[in-house]
C-alpha atoms as a PDB file:
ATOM      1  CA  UNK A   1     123.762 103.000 147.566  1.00  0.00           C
ATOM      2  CA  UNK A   2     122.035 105.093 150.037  1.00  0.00           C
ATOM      3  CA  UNK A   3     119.105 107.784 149.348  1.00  0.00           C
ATOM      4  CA  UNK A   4     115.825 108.616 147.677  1.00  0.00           C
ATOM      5  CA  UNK A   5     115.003 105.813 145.308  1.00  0.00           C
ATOM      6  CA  UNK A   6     113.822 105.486 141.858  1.00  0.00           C
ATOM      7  CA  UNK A   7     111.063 103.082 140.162  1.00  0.00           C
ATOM      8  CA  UNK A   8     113.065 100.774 137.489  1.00  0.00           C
ATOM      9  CA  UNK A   9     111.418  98.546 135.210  1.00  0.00           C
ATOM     10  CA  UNK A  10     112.359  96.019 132.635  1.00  0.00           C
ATOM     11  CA  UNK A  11     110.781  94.897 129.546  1.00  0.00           C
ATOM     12  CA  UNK A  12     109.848  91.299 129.362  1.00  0.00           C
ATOM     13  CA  UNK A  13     112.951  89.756 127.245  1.00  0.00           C
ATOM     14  CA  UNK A  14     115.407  91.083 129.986  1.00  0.00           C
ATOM     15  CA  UNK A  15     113.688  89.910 132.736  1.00  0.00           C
ATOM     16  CA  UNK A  16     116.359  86.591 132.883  1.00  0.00           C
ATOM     17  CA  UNK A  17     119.274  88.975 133.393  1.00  0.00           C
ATOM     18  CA  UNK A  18     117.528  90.488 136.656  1.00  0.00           C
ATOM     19  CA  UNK A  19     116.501  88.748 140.372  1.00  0.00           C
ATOM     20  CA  UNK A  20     113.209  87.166 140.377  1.00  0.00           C
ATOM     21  CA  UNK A  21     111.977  89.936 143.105  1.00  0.00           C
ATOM     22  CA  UNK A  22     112.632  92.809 140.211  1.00  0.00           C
ATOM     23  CA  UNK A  23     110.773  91.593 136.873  1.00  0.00           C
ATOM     24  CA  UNK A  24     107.268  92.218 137.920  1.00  0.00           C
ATOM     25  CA  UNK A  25     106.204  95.825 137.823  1.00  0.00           C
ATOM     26  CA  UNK A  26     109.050  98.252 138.619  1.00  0.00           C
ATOM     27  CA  UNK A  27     111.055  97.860 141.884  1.00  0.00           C
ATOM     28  CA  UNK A  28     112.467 100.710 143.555  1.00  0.00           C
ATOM     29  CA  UNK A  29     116.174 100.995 143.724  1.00  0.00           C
ATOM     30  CA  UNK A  30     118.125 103.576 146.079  1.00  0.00           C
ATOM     31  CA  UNK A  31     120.795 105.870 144.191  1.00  0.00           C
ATOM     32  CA  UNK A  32     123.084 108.488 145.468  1.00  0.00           C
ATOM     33  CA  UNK A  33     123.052 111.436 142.681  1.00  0.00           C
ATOM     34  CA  UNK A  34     126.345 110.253 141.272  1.00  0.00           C
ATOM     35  CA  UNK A  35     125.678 106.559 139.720  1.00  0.00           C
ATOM     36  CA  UNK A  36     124.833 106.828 135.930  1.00  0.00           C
ATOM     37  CA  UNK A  37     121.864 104.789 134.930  1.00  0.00           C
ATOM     38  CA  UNK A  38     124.214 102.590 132.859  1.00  0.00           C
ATOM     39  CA  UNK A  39     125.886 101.857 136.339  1.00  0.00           C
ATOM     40  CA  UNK A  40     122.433 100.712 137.795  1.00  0.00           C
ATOM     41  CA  UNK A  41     121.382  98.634 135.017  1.00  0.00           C
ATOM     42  CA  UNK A  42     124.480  96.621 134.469  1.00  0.00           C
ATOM     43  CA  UNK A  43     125.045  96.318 138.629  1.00  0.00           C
ATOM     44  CA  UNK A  44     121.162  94.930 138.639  1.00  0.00           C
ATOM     45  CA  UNK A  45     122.499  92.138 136.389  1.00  0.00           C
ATOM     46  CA  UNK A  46     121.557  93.710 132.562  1.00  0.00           C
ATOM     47  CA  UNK A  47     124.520  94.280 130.242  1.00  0.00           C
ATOM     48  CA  UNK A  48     124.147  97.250 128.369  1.00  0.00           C
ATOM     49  CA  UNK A  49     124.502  95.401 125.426  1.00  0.00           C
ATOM     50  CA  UNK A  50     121.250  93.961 125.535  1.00  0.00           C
ATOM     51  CA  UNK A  51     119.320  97.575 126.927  1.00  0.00           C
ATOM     52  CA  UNK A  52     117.598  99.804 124.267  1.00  0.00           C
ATOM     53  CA  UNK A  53     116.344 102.558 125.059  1.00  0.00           C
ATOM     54  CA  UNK A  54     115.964 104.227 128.826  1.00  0.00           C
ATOM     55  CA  UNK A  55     113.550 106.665 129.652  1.00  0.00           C
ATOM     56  CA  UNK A  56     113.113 108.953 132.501  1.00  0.00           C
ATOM     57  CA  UNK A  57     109.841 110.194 133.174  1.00  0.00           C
ATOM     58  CA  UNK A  58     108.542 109.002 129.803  1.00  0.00           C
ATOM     59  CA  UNK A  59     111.711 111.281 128.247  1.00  0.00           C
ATOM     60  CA  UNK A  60     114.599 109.367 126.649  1.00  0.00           C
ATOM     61  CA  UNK A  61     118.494 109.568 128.253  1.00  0.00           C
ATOM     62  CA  UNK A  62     121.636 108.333 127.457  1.00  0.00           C
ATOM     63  CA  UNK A  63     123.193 105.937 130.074  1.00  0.00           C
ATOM     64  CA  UNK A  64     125.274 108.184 131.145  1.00  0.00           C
ATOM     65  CA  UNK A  65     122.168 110.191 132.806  1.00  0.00           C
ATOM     66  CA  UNK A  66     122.563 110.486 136.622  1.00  0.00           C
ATOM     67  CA  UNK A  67     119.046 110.148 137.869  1.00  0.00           C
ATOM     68  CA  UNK A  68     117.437 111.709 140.312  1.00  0.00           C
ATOM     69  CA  UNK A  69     115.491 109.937 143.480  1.00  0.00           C
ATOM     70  CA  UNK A  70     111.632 109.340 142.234  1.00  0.00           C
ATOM     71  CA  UNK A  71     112.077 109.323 138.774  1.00  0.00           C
ATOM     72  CA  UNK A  72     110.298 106.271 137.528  1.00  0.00           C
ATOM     73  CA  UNK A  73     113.071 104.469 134.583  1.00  0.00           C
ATOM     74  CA  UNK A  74     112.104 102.268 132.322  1.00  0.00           C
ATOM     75  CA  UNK A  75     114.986  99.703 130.588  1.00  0.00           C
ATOM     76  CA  UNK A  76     113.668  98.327 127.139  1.00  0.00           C
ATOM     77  CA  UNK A  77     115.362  95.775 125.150  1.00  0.00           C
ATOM     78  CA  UNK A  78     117.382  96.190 121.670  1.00  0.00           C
ATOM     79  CA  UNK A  79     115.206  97.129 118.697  1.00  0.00           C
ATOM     80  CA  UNK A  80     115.559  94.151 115.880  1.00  0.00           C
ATOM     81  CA  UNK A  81     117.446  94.752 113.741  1.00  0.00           C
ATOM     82  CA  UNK A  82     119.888  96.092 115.877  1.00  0.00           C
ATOM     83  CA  UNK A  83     121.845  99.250 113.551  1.00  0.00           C
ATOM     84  CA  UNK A  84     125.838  98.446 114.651  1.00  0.00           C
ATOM     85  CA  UNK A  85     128.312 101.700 113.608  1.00  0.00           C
ATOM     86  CA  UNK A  86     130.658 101.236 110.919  1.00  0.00           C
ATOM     87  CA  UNK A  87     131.084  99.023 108.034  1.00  0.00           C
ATOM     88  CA  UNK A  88     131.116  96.200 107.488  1.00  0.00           C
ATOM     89  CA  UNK A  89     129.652  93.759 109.942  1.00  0.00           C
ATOM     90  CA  UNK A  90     132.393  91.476 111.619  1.00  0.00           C
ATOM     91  CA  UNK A  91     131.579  88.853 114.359  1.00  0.00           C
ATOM     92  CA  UNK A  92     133.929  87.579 117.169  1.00  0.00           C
ATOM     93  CA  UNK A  93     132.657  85.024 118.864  1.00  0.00           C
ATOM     94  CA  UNK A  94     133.954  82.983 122.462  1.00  0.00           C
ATOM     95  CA  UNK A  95     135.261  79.898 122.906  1.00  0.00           C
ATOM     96  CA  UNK A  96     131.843  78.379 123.903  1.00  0.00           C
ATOM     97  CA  UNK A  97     130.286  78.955 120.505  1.00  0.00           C
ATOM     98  CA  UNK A  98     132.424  77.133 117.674  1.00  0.00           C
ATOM     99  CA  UNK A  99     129.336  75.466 116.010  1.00  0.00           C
ATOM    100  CA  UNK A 100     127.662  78.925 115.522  1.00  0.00           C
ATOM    101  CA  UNK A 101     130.752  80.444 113.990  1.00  0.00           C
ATOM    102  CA  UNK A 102     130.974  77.392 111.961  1.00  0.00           C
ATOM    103  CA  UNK A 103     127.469  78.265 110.643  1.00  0.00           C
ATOM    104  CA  UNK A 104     127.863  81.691 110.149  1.00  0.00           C
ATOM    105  CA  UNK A 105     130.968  81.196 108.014  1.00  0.00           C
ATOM    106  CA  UNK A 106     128.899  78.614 105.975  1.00  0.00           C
ATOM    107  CA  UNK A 107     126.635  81.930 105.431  1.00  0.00           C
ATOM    108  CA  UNK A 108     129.043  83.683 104.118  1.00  0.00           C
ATOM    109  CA  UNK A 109     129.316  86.129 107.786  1.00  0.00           C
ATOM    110  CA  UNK A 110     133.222  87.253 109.251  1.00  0.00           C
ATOM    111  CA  UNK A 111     132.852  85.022 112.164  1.00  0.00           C
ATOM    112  CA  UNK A 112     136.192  85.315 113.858  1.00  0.00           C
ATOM    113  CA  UNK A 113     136.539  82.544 116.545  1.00  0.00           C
ATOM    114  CA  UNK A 114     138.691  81.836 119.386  1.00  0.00           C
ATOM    115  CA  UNK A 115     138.938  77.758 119.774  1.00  0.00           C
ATOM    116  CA  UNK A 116     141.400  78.349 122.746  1.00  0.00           C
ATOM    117  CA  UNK A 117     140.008  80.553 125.871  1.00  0.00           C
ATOM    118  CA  UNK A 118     142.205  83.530 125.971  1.00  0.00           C
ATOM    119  CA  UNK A 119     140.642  85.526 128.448  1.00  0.00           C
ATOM    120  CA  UNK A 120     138.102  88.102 129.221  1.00  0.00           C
ATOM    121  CA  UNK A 121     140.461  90.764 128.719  1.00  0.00           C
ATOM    122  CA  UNK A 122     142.154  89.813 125.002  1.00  0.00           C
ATOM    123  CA  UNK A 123     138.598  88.974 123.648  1.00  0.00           C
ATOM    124  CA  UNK A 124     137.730  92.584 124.714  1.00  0.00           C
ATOM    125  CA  UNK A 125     140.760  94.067 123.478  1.00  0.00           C
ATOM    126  CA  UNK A 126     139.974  92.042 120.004  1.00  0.00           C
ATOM    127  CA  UNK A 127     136.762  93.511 119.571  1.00  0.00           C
ATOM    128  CA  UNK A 128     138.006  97.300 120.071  1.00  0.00           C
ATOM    129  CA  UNK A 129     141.168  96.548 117.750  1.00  0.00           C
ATOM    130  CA  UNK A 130     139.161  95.275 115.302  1.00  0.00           C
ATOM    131  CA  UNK A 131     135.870  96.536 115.329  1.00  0.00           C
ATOM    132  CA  UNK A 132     133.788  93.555 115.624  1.00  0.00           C
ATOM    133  CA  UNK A 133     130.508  92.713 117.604  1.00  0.00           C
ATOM    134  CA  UNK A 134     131.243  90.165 120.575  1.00  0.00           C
ATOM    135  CA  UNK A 135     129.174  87.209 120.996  1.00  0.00           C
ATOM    136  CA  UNK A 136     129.069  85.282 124.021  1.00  0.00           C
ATOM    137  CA  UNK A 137     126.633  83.863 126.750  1.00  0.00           C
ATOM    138  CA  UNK A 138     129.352  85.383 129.183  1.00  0.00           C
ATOM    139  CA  UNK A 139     127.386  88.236 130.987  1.00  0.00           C
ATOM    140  CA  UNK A 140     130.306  89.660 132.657  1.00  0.00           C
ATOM    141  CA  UNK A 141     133.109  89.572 129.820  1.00  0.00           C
ATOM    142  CA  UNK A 142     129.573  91.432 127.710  1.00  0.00           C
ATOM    143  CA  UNK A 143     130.063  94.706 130.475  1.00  0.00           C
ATOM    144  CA  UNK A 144     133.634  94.873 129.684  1.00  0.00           C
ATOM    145  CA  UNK A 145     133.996  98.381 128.809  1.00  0.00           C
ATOM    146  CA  UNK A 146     136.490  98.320 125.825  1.00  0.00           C
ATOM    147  CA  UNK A 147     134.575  96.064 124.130  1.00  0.00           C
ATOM    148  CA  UNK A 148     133.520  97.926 120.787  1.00  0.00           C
ATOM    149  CA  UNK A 149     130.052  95.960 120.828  1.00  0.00           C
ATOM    150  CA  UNK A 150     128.503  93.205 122.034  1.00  0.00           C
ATOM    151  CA  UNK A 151     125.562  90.536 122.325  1.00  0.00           C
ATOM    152  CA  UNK A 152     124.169  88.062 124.663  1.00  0.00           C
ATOM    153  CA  UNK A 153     123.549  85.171 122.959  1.00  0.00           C
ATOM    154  CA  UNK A 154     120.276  83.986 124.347  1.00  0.00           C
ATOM    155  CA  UNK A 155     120.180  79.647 123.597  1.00  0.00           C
ATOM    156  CA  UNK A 156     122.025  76.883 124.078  1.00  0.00           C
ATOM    157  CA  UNK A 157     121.089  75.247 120.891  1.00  0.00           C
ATOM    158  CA  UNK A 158     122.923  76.163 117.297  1.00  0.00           C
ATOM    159  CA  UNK A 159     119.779  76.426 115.327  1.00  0.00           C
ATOM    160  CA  UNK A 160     118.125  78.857 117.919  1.00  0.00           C
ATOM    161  CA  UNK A 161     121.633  81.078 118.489  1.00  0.00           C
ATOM    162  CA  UNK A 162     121.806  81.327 114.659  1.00  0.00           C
ATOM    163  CA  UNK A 163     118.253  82.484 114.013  1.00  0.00           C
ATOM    164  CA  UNK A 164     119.185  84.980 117.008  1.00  0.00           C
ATOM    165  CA  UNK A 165     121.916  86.390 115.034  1.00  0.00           C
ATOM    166  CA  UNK A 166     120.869  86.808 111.997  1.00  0.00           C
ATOM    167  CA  UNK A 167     117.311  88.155 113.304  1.00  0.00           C
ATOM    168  CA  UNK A 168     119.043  90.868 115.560  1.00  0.00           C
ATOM    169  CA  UNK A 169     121.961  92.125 113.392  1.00  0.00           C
ATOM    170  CA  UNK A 170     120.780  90.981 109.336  1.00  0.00           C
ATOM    171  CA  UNK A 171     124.154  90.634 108.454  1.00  0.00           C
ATOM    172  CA  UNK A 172     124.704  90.299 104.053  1.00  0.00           C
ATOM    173  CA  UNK A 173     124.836  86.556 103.527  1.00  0.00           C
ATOM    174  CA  UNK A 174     126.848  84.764 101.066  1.00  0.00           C
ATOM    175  CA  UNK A 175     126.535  81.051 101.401  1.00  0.00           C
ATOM    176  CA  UNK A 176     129.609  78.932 100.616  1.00  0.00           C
ATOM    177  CA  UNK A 177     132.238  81.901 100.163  1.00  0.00           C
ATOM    178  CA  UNK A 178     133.842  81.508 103.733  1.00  0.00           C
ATOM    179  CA  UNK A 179     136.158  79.005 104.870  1.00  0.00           C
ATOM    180  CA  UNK A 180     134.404  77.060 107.620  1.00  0.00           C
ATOM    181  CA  UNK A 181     137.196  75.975 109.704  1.00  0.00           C
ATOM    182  CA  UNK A 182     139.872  79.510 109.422  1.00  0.00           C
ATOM    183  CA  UNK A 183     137.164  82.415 108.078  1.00  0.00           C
ATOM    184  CA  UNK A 184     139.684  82.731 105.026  1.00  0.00           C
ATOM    185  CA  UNK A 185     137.836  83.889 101.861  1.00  0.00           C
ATOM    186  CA  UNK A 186     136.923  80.355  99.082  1.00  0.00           C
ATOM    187  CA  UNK A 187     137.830  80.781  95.609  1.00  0.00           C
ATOM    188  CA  UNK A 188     137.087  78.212  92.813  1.00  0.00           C
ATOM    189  CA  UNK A 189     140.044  75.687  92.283  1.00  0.00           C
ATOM    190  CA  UNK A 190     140.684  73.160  89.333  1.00  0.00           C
ATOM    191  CA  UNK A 191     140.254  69.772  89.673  1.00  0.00           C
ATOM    192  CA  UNK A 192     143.954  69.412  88.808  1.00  0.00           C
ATOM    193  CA  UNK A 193     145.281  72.378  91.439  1.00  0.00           C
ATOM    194  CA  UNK A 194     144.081  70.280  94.570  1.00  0.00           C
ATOM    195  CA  UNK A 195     144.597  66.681  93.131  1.00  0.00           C
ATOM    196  CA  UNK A 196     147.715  65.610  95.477  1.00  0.00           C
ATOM    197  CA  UNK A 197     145.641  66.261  98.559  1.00  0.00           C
ATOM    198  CA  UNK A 198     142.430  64.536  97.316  1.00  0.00           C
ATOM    199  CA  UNK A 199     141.876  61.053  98.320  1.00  0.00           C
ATOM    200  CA  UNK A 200     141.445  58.374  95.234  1.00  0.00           C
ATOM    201  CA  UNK A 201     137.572  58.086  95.879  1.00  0.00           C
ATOM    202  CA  UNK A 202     137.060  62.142  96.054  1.00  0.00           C
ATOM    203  CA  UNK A 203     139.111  62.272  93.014  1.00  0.00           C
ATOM    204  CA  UNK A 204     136.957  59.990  90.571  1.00  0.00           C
ATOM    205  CA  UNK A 205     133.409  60.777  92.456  1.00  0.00           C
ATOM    206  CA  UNK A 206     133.856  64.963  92.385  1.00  0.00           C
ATOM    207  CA  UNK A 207     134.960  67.941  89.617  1.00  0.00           C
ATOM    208  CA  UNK A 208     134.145  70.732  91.346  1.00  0.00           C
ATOM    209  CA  UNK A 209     136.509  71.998  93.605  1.00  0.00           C
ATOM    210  CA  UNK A 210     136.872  75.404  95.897  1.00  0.00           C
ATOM    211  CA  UNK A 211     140.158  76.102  98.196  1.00  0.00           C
ATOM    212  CA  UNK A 212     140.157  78.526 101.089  1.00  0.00           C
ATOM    213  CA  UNK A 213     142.798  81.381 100.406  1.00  0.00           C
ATOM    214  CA  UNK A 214     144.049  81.781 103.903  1.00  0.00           C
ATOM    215  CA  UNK A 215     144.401  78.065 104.739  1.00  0.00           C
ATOM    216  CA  UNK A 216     144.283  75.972 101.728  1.00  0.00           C
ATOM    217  CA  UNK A 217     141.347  73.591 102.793  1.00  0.00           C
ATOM    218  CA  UNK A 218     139.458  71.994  99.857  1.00  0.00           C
ATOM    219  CA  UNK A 219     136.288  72.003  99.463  1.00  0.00           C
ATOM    220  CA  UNK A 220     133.376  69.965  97.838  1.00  0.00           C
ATOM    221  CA  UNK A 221     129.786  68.482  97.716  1.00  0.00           C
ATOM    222  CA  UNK A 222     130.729  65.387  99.767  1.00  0.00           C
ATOM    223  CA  UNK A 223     128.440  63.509 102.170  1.00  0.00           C
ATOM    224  CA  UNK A 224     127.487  66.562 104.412  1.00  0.00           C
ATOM    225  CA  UNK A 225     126.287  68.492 101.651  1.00  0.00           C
ATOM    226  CA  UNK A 226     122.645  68.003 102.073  1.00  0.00           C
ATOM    227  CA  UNK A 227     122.711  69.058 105.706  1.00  0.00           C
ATOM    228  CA  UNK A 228     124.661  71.892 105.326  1.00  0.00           C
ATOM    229  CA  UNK A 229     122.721  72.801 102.412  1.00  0.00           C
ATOM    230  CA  UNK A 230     118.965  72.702 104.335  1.00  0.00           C
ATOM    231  CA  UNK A 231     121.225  75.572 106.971  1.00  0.00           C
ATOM    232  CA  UNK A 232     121.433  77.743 104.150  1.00  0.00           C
ATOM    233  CA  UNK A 233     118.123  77.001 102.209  1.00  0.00           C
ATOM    234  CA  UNK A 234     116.422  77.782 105.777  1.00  0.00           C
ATOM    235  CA  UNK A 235     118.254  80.777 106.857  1.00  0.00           C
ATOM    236  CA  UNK A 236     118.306  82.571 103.262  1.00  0.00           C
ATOM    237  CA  UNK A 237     114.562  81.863 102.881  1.00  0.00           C
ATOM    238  CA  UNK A 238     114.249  83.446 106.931  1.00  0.00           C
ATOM    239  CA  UNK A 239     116.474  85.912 106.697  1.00  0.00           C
ATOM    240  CA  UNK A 240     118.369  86.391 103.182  1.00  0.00           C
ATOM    241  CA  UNK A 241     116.253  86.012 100.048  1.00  0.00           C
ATOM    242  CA  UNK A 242     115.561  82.454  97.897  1.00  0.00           C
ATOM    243  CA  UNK A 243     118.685  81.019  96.979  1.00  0.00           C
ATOM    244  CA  UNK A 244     119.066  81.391  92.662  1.00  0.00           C
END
C-alpha cells in the first residue's frame, strides 16, 4: 500500500502472529485511505479472531474503521473470558485436535470434530451453519470470513490447549454426560440392556453402565478411569466448581 503511514502496535500475547521487526514498540505501516483496519491486522499476520479491542488515537473503532495516515493504532488481545453471541456454546474443532475434543466431551462441552480433513472451506461453512466457535492452530482457515467465530489455539500439548479453552470461553461443564468418541448425549443403561456387547470379564467385574444415545457405545469405570477422572477433578476445581 502506498501513502502516509500509521503507528501500529500489538499487545504482548499477539506478538507470535506478527514479524519479529513489528513486536517491539509500534512500527509504522503505509495505508491508502481505503484498507479497513481489520484488513491491516489480519494482512500483518493477526487473525481477527484473536484481536480485542483497536483504538485510534486512544478512541475505540470497529475493524471496519478506515484509518487515516498518522494515527497511532493500537491491536490488544481478547479479554478472558471471551463473551461469544448466542446460546449455547458449541465447539468445532480441526482435524489436528482430536485429543482436545476428546477432553472436552469428557467435560461435558459440544465438541464437534472432524477426524477426516475436509477442507478449509466446509469447516468454515460448518461453523456459520451451525453456529459454533472454530478451533484450530490453522491461522489462515481462522481469517476465513464465513466463519461464525473462531480461536487460535495457542499449544501443542492437550493439557495446555484445554486449560486455553476453558480459560478463554468458560463453557458449563458436565463431566461424563458426552459421548467421547461421537459427541452423542450418555444416558444411564441397565446392566442387562448392554450385556450382549460386554465382554465376560466387564460383565462380572462392573454394574454400572451408561450408553451414548447417538452411537450406542457403553460406558464404564474400567482401567482408564483414574486418569480420566484427575482431567475432570483438575479442570472443575480450575475452571468449574468441586466436583459433589
Amino acid at each position: 500500500m502506498d501513502g502516509p503511514g500509521i503507528h501500529l502496535s500489538f499487545a504482548p500475547e499477539l506478538h507470535l502472529f506478527v514479524a519479529a521487526r513489528r513486536r517491539a514498540g509500534s512500527t509504522v505501516v503505509a495505508v491508502d485511505g481505503s484498507s479497513t483496519l481489520g484488513h491491516i491486522v489480519e494482512s500483518l499476520g493477526v487473525p481477527l479472531t484473536e484481536s480485542g479491542r483497536l483504538r485510534a488515537d486512544g478512541r475505540e473503532v470497529p475493524v471496519s474503521y478506515v484509518p487515516r495516515g498518522g494515527e497511532h493504532i493500537e491491536v490488544s488481545g481478547i479479554e478472558r473470558p471471551q463473551k461469544v453471541p448466542g446460546a449455547p456454546l458449541r465447539f468445532l474443532l480441526d482435524v489436528h485436535l482430536g485429543t482436545l475434543a476428546r477432553r472436552m466431551r469428557l467435560l461435558g462441552i459440544d465438541a464437534l470434530y472432524e477426524s477426516e480433513d475436509i477442507g478449509d472451506p466446509a469447516l468454515a461453512t460448518l461453523s456459520a451453519g451451525q453456529r459454533r466457535v472454530l478451533l484450530s492452530r490453522d491461522r489462515g482457515l481462522l481469517k476465513r470470513r464465513e466463519i461464525w467465530a473462531g480461536a487460535y489455539v495457542y499449544s501443542h500439548r492437550p493439557d495446555d490447549q484445554l486449560r486455553d479453552v476453558l480459560g478463554r470461553f468458560a463453557p458449563v461443564l458436565a463431566p461424563w454426560t458426552r459421548c467421547t468418541a461421537c459427541n452423542g448425549i450418555l444416558g444411564e443403561v441397565g446392566k442387562d440392556a448392554v450385556r450382549p456387547s460386554l465382554e465376560d470379564g466387564t460383565r462380572r467385574a462392573y454394574d454400572a453402565f451408561a450408553q451414548c444415545t447417538a452411537c450406542a457405545r457403553v460406558y464404564w469405570r474400567g482401567a482408564h478411569h483414574a486418569r480420566l477422572s484427575s482431567i475432570v477433578e483438575d479442570a472443575m476445581r480450575e475452571f468449574g466448581g468441586t466436583l459433589s
